[in-house]
C-alpha atoms as a PDB file:
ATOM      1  CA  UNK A   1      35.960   1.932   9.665  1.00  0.00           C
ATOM      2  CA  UNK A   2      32.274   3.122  10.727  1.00  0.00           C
ATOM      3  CA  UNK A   3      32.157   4.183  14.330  1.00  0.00           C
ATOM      4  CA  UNK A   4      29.195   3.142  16.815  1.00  0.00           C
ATOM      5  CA  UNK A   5      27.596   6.916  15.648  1.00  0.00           C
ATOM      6  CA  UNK A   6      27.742   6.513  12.149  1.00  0.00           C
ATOM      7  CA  UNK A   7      26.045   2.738  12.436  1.00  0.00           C
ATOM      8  CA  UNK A   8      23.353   3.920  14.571  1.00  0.00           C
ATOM      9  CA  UNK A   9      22.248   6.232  12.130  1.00  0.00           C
ATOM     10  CA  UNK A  10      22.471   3.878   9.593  1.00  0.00           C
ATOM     11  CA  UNK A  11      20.104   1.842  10.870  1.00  0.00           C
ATOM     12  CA  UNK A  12      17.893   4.511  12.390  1.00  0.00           C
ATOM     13  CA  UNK A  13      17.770   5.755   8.817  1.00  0.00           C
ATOM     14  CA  UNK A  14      17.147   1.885   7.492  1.00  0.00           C
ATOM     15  CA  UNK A  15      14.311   1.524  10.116  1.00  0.00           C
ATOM     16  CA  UNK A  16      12.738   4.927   8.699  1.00  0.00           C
ATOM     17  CA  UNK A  17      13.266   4.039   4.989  1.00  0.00           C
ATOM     18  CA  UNK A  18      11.757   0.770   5.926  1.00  0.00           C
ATOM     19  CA  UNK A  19       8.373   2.319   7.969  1.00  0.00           C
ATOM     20  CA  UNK A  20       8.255   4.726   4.475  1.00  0.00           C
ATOM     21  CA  UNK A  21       8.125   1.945   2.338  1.00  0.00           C
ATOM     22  CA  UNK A  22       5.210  -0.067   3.937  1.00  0.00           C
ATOM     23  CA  UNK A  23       3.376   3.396   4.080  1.00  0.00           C
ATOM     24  CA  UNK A  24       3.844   3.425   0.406  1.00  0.00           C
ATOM     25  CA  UNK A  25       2.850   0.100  -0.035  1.00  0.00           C
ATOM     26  CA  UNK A  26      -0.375   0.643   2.196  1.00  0.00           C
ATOM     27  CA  UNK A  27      -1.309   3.597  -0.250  1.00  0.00           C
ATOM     28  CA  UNK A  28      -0.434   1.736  -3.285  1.00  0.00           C
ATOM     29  CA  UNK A  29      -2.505  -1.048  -1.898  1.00  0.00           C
ATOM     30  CA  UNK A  30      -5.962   1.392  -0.747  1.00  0.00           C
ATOM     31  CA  UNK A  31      -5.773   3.131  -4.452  1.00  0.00           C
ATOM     32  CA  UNK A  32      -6.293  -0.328  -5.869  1.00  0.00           C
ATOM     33  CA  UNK A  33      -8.539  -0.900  -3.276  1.00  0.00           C
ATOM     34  CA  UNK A  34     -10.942   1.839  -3.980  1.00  0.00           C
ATOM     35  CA  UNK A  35     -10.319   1.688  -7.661  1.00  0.00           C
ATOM     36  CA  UNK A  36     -11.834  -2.475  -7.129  1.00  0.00           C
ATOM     37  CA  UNK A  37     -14.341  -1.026  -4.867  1.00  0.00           C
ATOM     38  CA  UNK A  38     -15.620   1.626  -7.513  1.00  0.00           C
ATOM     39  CA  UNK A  39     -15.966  -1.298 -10.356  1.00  0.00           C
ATOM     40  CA  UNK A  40     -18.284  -3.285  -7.811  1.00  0.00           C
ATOM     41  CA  UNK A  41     -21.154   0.011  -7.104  1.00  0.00           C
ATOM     42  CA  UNK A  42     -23.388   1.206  -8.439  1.00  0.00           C
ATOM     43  CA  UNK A  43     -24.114   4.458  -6.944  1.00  0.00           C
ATOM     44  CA  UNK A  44     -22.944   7.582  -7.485  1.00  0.00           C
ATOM     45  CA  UNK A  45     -22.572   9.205  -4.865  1.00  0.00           C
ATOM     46  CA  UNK A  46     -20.095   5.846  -3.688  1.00  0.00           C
ATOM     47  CA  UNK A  47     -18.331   6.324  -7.150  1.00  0.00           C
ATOM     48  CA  UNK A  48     -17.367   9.806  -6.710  1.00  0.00           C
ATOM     49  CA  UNK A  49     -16.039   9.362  -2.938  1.00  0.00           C
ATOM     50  CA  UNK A  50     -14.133   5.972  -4.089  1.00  0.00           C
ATOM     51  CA  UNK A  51     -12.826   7.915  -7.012  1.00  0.00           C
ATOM     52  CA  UNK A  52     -11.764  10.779  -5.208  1.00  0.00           C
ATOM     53  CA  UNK A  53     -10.302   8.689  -2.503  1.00  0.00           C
ATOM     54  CA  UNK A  54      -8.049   6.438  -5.120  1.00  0.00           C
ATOM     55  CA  UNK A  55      -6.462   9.671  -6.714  1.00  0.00           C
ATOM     56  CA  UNK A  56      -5.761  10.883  -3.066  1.00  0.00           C
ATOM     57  CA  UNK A  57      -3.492   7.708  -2.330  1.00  0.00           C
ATOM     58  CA  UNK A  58      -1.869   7.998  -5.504  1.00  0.00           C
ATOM     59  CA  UNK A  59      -0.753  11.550  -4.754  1.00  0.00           C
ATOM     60  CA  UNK A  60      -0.019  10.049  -1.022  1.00  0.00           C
ATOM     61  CA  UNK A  61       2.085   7.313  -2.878  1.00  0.00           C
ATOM     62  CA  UNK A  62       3.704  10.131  -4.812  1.00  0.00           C
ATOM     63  CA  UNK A  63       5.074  12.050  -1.703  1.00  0.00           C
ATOM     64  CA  UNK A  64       6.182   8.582   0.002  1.00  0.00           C
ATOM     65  CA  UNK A  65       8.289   7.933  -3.094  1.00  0.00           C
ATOM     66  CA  UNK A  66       9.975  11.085  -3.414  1.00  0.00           C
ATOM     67  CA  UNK A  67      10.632  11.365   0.047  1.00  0.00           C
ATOM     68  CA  UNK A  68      12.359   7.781   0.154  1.00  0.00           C
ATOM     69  CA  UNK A  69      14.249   8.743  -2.666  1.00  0.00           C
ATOM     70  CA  UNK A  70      15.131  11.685  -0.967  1.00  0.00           C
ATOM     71  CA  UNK A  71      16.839   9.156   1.632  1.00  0.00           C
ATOM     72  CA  UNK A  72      18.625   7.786  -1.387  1.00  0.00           C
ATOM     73  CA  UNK A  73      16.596   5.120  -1.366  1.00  0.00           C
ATOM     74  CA  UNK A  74      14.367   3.029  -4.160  1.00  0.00           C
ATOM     75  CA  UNK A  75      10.823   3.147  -3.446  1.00  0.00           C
ATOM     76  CA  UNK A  76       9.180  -0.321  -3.922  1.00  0.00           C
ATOM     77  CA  UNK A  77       6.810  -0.059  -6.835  1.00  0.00           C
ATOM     78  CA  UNK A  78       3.657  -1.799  -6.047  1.00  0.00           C
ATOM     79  CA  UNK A  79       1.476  -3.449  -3.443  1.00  0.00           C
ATOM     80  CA  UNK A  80       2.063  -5.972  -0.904  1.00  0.00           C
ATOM     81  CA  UNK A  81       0.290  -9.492  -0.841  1.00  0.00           C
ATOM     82  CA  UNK A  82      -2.186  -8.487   1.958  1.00  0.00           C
ATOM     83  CA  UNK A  83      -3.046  -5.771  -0.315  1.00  0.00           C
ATOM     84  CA  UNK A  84      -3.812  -8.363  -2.822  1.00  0.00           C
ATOM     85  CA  UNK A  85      -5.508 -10.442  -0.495  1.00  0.00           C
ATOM     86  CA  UNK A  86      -7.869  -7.578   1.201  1.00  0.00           C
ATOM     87  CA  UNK A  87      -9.039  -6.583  -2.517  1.00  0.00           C
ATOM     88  CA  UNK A  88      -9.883 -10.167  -3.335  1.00  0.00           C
ATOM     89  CA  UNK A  89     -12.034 -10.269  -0.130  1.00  0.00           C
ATOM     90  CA  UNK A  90     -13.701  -7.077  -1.497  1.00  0.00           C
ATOM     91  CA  UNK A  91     -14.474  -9.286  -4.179  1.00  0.00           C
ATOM     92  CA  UNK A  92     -15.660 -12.302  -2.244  1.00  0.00           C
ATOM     93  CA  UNK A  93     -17.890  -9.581   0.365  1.00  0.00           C
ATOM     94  CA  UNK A  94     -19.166  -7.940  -3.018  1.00  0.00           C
ATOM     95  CA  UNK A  95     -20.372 -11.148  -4.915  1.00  0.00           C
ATOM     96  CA  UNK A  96     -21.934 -12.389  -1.992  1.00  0.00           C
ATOM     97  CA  UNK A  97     -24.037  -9.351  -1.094  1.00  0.00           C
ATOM     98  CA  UNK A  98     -24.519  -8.438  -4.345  1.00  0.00           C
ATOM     99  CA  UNK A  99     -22.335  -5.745  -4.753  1.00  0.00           C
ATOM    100  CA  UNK A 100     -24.053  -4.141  -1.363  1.00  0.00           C
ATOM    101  CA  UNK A 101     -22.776  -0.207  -1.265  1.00  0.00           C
ATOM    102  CA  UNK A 102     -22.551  -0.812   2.513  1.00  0.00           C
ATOM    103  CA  UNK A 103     -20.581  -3.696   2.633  1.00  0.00           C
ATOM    104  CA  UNK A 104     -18.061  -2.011  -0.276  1.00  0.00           C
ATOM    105  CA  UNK A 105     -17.791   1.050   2.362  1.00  0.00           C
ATOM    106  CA  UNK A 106     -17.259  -1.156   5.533  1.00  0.00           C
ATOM    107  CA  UNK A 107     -14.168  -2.517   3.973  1.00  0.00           C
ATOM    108  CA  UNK A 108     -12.900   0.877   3.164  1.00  0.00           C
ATOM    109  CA  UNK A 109     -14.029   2.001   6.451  1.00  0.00           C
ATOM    110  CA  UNK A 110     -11.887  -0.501   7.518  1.00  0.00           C
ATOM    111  CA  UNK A 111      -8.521  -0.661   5.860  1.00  0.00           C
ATOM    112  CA  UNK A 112      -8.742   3.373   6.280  1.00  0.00           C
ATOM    113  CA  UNK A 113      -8.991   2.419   9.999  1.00  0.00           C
ATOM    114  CA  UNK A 114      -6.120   0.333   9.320  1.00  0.00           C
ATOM    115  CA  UNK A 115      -3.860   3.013   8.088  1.00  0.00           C
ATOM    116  CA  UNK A 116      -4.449   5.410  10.925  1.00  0.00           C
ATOM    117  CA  UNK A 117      -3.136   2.905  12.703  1.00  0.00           C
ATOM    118  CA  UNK A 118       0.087   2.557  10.703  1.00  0.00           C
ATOM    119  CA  UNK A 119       0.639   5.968  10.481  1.00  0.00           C
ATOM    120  CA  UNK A 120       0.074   6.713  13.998  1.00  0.00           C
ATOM    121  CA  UNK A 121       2.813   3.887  14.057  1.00  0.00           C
ATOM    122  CA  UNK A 122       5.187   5.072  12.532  1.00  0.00           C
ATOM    123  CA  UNK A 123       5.145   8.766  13.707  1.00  0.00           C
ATOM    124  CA  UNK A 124       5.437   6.978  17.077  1.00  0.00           C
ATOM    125  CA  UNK A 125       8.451   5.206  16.556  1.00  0.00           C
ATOM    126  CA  UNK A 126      10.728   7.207  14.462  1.00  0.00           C
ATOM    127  CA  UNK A 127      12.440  10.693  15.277  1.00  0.00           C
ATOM    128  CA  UNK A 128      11.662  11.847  11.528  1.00  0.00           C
ATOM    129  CA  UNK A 129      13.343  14.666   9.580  1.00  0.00           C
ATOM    130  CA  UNK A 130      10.906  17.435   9.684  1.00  0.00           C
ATOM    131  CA  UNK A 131       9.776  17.212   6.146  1.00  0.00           C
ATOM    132  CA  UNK A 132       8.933  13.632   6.141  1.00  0.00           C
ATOM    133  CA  UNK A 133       6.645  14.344   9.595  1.00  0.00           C
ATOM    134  CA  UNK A 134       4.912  17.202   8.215  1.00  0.00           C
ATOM    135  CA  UNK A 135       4.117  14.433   4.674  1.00  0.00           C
ATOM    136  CA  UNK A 136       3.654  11.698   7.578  1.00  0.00           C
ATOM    137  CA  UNK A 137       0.988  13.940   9.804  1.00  0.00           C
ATOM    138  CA  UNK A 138      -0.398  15.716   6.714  1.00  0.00           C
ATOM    139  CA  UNK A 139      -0.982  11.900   5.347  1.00  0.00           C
ATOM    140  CA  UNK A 140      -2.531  10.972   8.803  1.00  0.00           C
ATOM    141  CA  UNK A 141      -4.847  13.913   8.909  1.00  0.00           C
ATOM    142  CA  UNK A 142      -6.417  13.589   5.482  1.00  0.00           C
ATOM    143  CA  UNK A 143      -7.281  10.199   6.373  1.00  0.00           C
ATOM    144  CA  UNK A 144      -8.446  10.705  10.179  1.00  0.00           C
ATOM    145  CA  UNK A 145     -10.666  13.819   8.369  1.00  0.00           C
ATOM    146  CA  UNK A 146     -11.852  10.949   5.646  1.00  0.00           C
ATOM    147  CA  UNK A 147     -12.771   8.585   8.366  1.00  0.00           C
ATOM    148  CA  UNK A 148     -14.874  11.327   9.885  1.00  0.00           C
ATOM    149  CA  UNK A 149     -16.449  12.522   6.975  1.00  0.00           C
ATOM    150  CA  UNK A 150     -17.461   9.162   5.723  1.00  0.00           C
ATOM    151  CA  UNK A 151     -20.235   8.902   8.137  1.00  0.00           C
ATOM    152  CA  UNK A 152     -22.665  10.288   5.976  1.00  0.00           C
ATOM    153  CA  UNK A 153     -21.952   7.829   3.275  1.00  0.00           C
ATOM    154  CA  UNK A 154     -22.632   4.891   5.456  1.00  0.00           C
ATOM    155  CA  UNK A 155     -26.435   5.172   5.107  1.00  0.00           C
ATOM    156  CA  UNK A 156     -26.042   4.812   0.954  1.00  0.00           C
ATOM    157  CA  UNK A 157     -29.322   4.832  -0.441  1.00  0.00           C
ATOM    158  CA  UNK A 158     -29.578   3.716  -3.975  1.00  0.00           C
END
């Protein structure tokens, strides 16, 4: 018989395994992002960063998943739907200004902003076994530094 201890961990550790696997899914989500967003520019400059920024969330995606298995649980393997539906809005933003570098980086801008937000989150909510918070923070910080950086990139000149 579990005791009131034993299910509150449980479900402390479901809650955690479940705030893991939407991180994962966000990252899985922004590397097809920029990978979509790379397809629709033309400059380099944009290329390189959206490049650069893809094989970041993949290696982000890579820690999530090994830390969730770590929890002895299965990772999910892909996307979500909002993911689906933020890439086809790339799509939509892109056709209609042409494939405007600006507007490509606004919507990265944007679902970066978005992930600070769900990492801040979930670091908020969750008393997290020390090497999942340093992946967590670590995770945060490279984006936070991204969203700083990107500031340059914003004035795109072809």
């Amino acid at each position: 018989m579990e005791t009131t201890l034993e299910g509150a961990k449980e479900q402390n550790h479901d809650k955690i395994v479940k705030s893991l696997q939407e991180l994962l899914e966000k990252n899985y989500d922004a590397e097809k992002g920029f990978r979509k967003a790379l397809d629709n520019t033309k400059n380099n400059s944009l290329k390189n960063y959206l490049k650069h920024q893809a094989v970041k969330r993949n290696r982000f995606a890579t820690e999530l998943d090994f830390e969730i298995r770590n929890l002895n649980a299965k990772p999910k393997e892909s996307g979500s739907a909002t993911g689906s539906l933020h890439r086809a809005w790339i799509d939509l933003k892109s056709a209609i200004a042409g494939n405007d570098d600006e507007a490509i980086l606004e919507e990265c801008i944007r679902g970066d902003k978005a992930s600070v937000k769900e990492y801040e989150e979930v670091l908020k909510e969750h008393k997290l076994h020390s090497k999942i918070e340093q992946v967590v923070t670590q995770q945060l910080n490279d984006i936070r530094k991204t969203l700083n950086e990107v500031k340059r990139l914003e004035d795109l000149k072809e």
